[in-house]
C-alpha atoms as a PDB file:
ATOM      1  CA  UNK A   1     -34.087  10.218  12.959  1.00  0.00           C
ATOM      2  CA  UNK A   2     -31.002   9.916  15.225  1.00  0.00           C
ATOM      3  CA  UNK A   3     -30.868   7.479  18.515  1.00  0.00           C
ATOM      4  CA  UNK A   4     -29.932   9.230  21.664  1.00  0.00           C
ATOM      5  CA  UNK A   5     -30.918   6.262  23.614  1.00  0.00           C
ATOM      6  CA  UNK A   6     -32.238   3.597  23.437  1.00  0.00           C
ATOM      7  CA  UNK A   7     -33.881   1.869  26.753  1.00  0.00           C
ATOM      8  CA  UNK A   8     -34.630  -1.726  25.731  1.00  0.00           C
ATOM      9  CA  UNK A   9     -33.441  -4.010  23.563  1.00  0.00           C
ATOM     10  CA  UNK A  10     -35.605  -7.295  23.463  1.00  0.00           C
ATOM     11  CA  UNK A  11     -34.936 -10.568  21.068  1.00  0.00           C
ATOM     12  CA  UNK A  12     -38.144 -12.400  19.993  1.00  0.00           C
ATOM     13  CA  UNK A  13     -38.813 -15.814  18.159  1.00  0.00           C
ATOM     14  CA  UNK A  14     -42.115 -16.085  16.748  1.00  0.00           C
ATOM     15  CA  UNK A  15     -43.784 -19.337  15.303  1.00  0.00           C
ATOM     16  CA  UNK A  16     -46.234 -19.427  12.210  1.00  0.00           C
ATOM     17  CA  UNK A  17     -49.234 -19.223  14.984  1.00  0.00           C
ATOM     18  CA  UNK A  18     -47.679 -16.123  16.630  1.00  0.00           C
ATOM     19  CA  UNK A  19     -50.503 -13.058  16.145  1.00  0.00           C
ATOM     20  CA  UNK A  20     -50.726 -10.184  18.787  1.00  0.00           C
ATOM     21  CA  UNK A  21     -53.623  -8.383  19.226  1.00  0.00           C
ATOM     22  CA  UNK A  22     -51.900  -4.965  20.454  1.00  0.00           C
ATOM     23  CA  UNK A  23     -51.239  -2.162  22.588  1.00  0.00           C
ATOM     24  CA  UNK A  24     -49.510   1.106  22.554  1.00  0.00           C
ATOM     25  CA  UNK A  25     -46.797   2.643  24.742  1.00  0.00           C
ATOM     26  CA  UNK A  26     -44.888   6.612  25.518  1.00  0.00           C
ATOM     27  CA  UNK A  27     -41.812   5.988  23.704  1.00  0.00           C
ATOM     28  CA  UNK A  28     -40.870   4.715  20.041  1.00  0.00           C
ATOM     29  CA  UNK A  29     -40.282   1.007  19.276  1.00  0.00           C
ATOM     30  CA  UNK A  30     -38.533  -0.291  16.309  1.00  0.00           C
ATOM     31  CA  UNK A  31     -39.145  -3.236  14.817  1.00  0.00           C
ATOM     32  CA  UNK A  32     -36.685  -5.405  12.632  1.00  0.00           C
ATOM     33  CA  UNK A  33     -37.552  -8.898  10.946  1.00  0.00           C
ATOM     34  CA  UNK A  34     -34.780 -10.890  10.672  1.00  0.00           C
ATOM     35  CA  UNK A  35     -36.240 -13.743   8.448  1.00  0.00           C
ATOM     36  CA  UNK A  36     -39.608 -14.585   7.215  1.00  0.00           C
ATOM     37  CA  UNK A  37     -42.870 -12.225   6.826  1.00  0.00           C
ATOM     38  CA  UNK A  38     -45.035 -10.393   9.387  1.00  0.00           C
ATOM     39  CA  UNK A  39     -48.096  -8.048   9.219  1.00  0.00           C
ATOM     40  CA  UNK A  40     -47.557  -5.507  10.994  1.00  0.00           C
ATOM     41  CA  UNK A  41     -50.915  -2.805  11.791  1.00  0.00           C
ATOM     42  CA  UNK A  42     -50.220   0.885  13.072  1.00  0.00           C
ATOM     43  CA  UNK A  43     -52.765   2.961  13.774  1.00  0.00           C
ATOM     44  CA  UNK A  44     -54.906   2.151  10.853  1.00  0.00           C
ATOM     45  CA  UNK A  45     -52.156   1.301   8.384  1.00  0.00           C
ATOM     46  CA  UNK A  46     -51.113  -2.149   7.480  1.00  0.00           C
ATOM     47  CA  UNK A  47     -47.566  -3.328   6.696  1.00  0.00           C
ATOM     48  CA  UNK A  48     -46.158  -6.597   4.982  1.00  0.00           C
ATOM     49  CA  UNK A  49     -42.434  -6.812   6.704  1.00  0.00           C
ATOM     50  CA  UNK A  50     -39.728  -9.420   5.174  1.00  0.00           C
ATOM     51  CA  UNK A  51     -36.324 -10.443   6.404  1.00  0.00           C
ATOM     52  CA  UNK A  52     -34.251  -7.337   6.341  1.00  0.00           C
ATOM     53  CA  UNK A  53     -37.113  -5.025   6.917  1.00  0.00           C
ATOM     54  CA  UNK A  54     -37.852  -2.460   9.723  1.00  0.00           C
ATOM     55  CA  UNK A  55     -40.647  -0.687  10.976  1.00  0.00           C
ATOM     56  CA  UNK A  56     -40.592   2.652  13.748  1.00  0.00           C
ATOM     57  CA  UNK A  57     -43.644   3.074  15.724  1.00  0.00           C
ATOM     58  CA  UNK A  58     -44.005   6.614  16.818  1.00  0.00           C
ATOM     59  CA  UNK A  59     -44.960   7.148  20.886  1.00  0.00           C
ATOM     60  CA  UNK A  60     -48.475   6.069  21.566  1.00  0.00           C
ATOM     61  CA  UNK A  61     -49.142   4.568  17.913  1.00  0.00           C
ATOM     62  CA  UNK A  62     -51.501   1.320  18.567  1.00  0.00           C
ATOM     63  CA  UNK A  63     -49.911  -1.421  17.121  1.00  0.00           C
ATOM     64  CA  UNK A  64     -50.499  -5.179  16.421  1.00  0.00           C
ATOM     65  CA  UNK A  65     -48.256  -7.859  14.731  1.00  0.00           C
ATOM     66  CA  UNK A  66     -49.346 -11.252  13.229  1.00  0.00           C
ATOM     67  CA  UNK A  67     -46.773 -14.160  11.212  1.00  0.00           C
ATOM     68  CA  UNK A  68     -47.960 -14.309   8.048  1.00  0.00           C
ATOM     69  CA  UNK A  69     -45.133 -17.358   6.681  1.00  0.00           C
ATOM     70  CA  UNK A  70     -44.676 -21.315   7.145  1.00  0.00           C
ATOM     71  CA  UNK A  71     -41.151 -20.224   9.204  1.00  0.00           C
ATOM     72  CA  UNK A  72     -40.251 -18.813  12.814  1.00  0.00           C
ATOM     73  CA  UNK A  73     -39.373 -14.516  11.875  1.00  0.00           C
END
């Protein structure tokens, strides 16, 4: 896949409580996890993310995120 543009970048600390129960949007988001583990659902698929990991959520792909470690990701 190559970038042409990218129109937000956003930095996010998450605690062991953190889980988000979704929504979709137009464009694609990506995803990278820094440190610790997250479960990551698109569409119907799940995902176990670690630190160094990245996930690409095609346009209008419902998507949900919960911490699934001890540590902040």
């Amino acid at each position: 896949m190559k970038v042409e543009r990218m129109d937000v970048f956003r930095y996010y600390k998450k605690d062991q409580n953190y889980a988000f129960e979704g929504h979709r949007h137009e464009g694609y988001e990506v995803n990278i996890l820094l440190q610790g583990e997250m479960k990551v659902t698109c569409d119907r698929q799940m995902f176990h993310l670690h630190a160094g990991e990245l996930l690409c959520f095609s346009a209008d792909c419902f998507h949900r995120n919960r911490v699934l470690c001890d540590n902040t990701v």
